[in-house]
C-alpha atoms as a PDB file:
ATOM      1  CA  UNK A   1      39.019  21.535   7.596  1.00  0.00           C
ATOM      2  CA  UNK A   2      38.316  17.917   6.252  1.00  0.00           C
ATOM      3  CA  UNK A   3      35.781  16.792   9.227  1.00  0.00           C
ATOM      4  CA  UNK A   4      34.045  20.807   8.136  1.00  0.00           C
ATOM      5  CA  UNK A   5      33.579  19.389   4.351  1.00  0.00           C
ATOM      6  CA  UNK A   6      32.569  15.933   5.900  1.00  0.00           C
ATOM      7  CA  UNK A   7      30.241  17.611   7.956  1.00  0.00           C
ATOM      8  CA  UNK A   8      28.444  19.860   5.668  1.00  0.00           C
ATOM      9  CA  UNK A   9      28.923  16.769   3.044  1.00  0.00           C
ATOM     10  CA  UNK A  10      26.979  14.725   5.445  1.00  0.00           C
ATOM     11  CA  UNK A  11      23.898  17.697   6.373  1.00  0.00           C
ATOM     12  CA  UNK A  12      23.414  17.965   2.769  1.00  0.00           C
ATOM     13  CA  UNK A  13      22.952  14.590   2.097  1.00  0.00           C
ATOM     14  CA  UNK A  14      20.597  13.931   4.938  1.00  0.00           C
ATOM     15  CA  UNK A  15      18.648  16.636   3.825  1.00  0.00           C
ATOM     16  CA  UNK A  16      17.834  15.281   0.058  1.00  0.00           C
ATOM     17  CA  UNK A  17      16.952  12.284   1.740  1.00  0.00           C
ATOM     18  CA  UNK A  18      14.608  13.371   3.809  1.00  0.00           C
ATOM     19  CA  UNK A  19      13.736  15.221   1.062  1.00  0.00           C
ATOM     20  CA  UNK A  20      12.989  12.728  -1.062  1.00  0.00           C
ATOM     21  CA  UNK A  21      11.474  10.330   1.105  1.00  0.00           C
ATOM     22  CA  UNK A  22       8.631  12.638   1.887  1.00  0.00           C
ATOM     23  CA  UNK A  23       5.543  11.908   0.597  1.00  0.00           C
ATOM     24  CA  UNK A  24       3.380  14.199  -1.233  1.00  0.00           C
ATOM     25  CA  UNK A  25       0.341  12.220  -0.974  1.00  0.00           C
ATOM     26  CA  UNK A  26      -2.474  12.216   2.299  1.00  0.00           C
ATOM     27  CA  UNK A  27      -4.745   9.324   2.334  1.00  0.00           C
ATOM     28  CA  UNK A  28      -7.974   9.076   3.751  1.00  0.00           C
ATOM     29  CA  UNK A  29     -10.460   5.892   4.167  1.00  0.00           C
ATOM     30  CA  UNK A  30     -14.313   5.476   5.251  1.00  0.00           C
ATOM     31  CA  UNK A  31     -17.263   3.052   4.733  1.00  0.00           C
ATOM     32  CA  UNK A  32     -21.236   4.395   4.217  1.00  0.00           C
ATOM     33  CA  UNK A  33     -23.623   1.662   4.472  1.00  0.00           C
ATOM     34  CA  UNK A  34     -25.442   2.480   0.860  1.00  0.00           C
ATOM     35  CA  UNK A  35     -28.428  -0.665   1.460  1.00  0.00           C
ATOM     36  CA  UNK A  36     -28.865  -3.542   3.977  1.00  0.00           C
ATOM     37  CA  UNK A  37     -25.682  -5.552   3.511  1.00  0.00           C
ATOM     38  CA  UNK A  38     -23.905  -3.065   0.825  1.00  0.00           C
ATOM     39  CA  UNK A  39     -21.384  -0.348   1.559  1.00  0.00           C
ATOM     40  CA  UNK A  40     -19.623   2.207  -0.154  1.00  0.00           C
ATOM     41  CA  UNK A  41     -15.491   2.295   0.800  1.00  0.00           C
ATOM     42  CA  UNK A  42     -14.206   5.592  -0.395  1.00  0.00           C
ATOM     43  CA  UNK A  43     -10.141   6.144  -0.619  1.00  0.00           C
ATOM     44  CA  UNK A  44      -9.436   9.780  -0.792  1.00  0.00           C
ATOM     45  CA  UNK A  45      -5.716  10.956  -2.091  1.00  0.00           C
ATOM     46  CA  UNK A  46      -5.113  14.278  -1.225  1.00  0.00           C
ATOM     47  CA  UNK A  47      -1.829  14.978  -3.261  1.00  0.00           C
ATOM     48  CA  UNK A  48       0.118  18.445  -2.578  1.00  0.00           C
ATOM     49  CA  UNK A  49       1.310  20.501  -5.022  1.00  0.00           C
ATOM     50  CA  UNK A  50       2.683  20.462  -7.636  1.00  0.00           C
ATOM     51  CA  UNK A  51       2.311  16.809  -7.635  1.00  0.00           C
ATOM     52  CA  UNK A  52      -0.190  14.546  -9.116  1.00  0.00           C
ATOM     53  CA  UNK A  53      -0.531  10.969  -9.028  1.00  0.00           C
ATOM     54  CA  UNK A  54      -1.723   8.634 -11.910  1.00  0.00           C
ATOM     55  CA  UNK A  55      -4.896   7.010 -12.851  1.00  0.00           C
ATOM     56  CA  UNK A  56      -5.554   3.375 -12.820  1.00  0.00           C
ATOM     57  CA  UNK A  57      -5.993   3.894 -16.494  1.00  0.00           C
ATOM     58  CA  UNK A  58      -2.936   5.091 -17.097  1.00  0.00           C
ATOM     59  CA  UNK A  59      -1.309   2.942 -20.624  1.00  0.00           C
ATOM     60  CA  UNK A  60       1.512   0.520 -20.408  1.00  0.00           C
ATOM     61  CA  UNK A  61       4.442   2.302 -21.147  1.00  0.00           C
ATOM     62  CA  UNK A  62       3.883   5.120 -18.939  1.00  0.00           C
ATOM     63  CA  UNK A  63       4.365   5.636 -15.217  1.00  0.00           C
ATOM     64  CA  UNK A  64       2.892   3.224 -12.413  1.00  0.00           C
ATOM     65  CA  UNK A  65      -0.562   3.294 -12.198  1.00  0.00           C
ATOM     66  CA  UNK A  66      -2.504   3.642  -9.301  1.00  0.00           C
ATOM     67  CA  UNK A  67      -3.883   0.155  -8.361  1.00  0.00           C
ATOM     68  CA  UNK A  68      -5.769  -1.771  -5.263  1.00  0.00           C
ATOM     69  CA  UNK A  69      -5.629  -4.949  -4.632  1.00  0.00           C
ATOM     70  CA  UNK A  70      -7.894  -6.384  -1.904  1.00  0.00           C
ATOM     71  CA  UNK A  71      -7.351  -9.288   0.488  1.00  0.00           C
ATOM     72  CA  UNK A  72      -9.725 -12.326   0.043  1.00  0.00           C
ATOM     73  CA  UNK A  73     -12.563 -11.808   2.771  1.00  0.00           C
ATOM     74  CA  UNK A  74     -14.786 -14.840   3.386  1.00  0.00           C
ATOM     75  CA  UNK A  75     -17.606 -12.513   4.451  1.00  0.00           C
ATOM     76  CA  UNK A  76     -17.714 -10.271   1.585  1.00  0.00           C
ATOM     77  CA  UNK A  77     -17.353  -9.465  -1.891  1.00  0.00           C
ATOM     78  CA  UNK A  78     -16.558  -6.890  -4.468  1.00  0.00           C
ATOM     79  CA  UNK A  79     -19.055  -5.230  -6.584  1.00  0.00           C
ATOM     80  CA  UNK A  80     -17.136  -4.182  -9.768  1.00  0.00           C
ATOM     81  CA  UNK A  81     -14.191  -2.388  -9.610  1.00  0.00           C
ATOM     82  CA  UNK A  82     -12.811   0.536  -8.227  1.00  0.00           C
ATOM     83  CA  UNK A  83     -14.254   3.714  -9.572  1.00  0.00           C
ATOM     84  CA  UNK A  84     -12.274   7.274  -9.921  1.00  0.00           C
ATOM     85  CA  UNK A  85     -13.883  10.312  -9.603  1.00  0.00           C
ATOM     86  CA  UNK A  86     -11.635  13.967  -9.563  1.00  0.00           C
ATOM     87  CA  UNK A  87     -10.415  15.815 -12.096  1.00  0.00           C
ATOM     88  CA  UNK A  88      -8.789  14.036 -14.848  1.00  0.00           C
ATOM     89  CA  UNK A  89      -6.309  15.101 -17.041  1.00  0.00           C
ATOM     90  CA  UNK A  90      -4.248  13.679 -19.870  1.00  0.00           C
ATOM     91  CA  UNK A  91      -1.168  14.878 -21.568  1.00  0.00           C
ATOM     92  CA  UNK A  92       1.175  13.454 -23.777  1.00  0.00           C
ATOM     93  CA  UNK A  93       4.451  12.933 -21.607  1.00  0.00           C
ATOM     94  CA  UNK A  94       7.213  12.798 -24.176  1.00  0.00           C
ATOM     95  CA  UNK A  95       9.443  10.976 -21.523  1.00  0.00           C
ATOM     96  CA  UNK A  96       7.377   8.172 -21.312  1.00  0.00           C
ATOM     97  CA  UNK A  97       6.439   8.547 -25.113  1.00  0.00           C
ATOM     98  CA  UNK A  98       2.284   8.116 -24.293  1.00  0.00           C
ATOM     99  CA  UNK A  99      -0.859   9.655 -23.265  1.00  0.00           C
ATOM    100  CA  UNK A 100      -0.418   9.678 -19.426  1.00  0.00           C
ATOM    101  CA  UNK A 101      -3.713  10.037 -17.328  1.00  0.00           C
ATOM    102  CA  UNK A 102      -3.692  11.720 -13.499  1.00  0.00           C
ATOM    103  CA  UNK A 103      -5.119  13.252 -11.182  1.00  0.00           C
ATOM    104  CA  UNK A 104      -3.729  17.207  -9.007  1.00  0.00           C
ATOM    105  CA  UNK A 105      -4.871  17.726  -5.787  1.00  0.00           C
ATOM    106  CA  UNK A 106      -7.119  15.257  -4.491  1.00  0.00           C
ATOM    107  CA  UNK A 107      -8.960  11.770  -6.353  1.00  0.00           C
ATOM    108  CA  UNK A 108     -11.634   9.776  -4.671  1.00  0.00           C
ATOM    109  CA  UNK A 109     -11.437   6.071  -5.185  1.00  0.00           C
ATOM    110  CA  UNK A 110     -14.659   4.355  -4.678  1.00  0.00           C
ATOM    111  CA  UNK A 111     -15.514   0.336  -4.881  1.00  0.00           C
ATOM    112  CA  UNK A 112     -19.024  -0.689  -3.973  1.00  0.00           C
ATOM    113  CA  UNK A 113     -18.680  -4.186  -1.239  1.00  0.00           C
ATOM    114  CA  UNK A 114     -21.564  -6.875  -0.695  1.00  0.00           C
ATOM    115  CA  UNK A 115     -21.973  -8.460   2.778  1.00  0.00           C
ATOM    116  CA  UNK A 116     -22.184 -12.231   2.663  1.00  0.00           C
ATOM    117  CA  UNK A 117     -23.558 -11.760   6.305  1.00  0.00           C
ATOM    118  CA  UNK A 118     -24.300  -9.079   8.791  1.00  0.00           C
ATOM    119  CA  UNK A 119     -21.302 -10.026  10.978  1.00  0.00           C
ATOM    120  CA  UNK A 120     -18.463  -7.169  11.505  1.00  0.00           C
ATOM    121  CA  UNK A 121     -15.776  -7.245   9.229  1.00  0.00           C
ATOM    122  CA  UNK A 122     -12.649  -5.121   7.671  1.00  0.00           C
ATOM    123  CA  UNK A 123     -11.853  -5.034   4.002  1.00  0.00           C
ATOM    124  CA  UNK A 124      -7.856  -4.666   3.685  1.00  0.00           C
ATOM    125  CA  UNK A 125      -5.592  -4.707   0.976  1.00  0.00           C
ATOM    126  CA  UNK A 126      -2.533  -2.659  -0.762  1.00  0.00           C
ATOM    127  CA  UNK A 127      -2.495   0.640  -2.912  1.00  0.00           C
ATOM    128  CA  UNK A 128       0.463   1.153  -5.564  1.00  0.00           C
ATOM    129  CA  UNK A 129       0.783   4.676  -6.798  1.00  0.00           C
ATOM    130  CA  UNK A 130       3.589   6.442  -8.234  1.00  0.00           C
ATOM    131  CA  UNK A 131       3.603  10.804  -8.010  1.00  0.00           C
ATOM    132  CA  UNK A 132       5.769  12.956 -10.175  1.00  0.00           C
ATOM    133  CA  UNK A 133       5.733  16.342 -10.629  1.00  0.00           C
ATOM    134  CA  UNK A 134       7.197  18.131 -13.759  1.00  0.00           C
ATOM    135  CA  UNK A 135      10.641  17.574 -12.478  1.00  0.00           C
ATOM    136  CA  UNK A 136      11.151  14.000 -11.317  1.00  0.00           C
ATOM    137  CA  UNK A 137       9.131  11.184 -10.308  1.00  0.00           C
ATOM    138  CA  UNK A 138       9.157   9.443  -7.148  1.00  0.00           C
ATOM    139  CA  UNK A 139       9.606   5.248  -6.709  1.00  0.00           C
ATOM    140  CA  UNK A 140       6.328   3.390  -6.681  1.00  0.00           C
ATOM    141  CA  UNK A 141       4.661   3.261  -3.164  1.00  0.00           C
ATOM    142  CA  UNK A 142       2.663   0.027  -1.605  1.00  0.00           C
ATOM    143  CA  UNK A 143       0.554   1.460   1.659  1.00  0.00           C
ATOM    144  CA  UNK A 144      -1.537  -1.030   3.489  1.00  0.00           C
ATOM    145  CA  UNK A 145      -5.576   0.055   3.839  1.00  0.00           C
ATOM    146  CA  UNK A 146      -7.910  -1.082   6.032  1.00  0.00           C
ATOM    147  CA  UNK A 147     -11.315  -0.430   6.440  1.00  0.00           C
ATOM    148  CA  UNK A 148     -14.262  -1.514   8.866  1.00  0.00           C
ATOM    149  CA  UNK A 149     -17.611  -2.265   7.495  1.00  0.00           C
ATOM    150  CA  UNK A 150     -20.211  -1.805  10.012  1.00  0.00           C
END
């Protein structure tokens, strides 16, 4: 009877791990050449629902915001800074006692890049985002991106 309770102790546990080590969020990543030596990188988040996952504009006091952070490249350079485009909504989250700002569905992040040369490269870096829906939140997430310029 004990190794039973153990068992089904165990299954259930395994499960709300998995559980809640899924994650609700599908990322995609491509380069357009826009001009001679200038490219477009777009990061798409696809985000299931009833998720949604927060804007980089998102006030300090609220949840993680969603933020890149781009390896030094030698052969290139940033033009400005990353862009959001998707439907944005705000509501006051009396949890985290602000405005919070985020995104259902899917968000396109877009950062215009300047070629020093017109050798091959990759830009690479991290993305931090945190996704909650109206339930519970789940820890920040660091994914590595890559993307070749061509």
């Amino acid at each position: 009877m004990k190794q039973t309770a153990f068992l089904f102790f165990a299954l259930i546990t395994g499960i709300n791990l998995y559980a809640q080590t899924k994650d609700p969020v599908q990322w995609t990543y491509t380069a357009t050449k826009k001009a001679d030596k200038v490219y477009t990188v777009t990061v798409t988040a696809i985000v299931s629902q009833p998720w949604h996952i927060y804007s980089q504009y998102t006030p300090k006091g609220g949840p993680v915001p969603t933020k890149f952070s781009f390896n030094p490249n030698p052969l290139l350079m940033l033009d400005g800074s990353v862009n959001e485009q998707g439907k944005l909504e705000i509501v006051h989250d009396k949890n985290f006692g602000v405005d919070v700002k985020f995104y259902s569905n899917k968000v396109v992040f877009i950062q215009t890049v300047k070629m020093k040369t017109t050798v091959k490269t990759n830009i690479n870096g991290t993305v931090e985002y945190m996704v909650c829906n109206d339930s519970q939140c789940l820890p920040p997430k660091k994914i590595p991106i890559d993307i070749r310029l061509q």
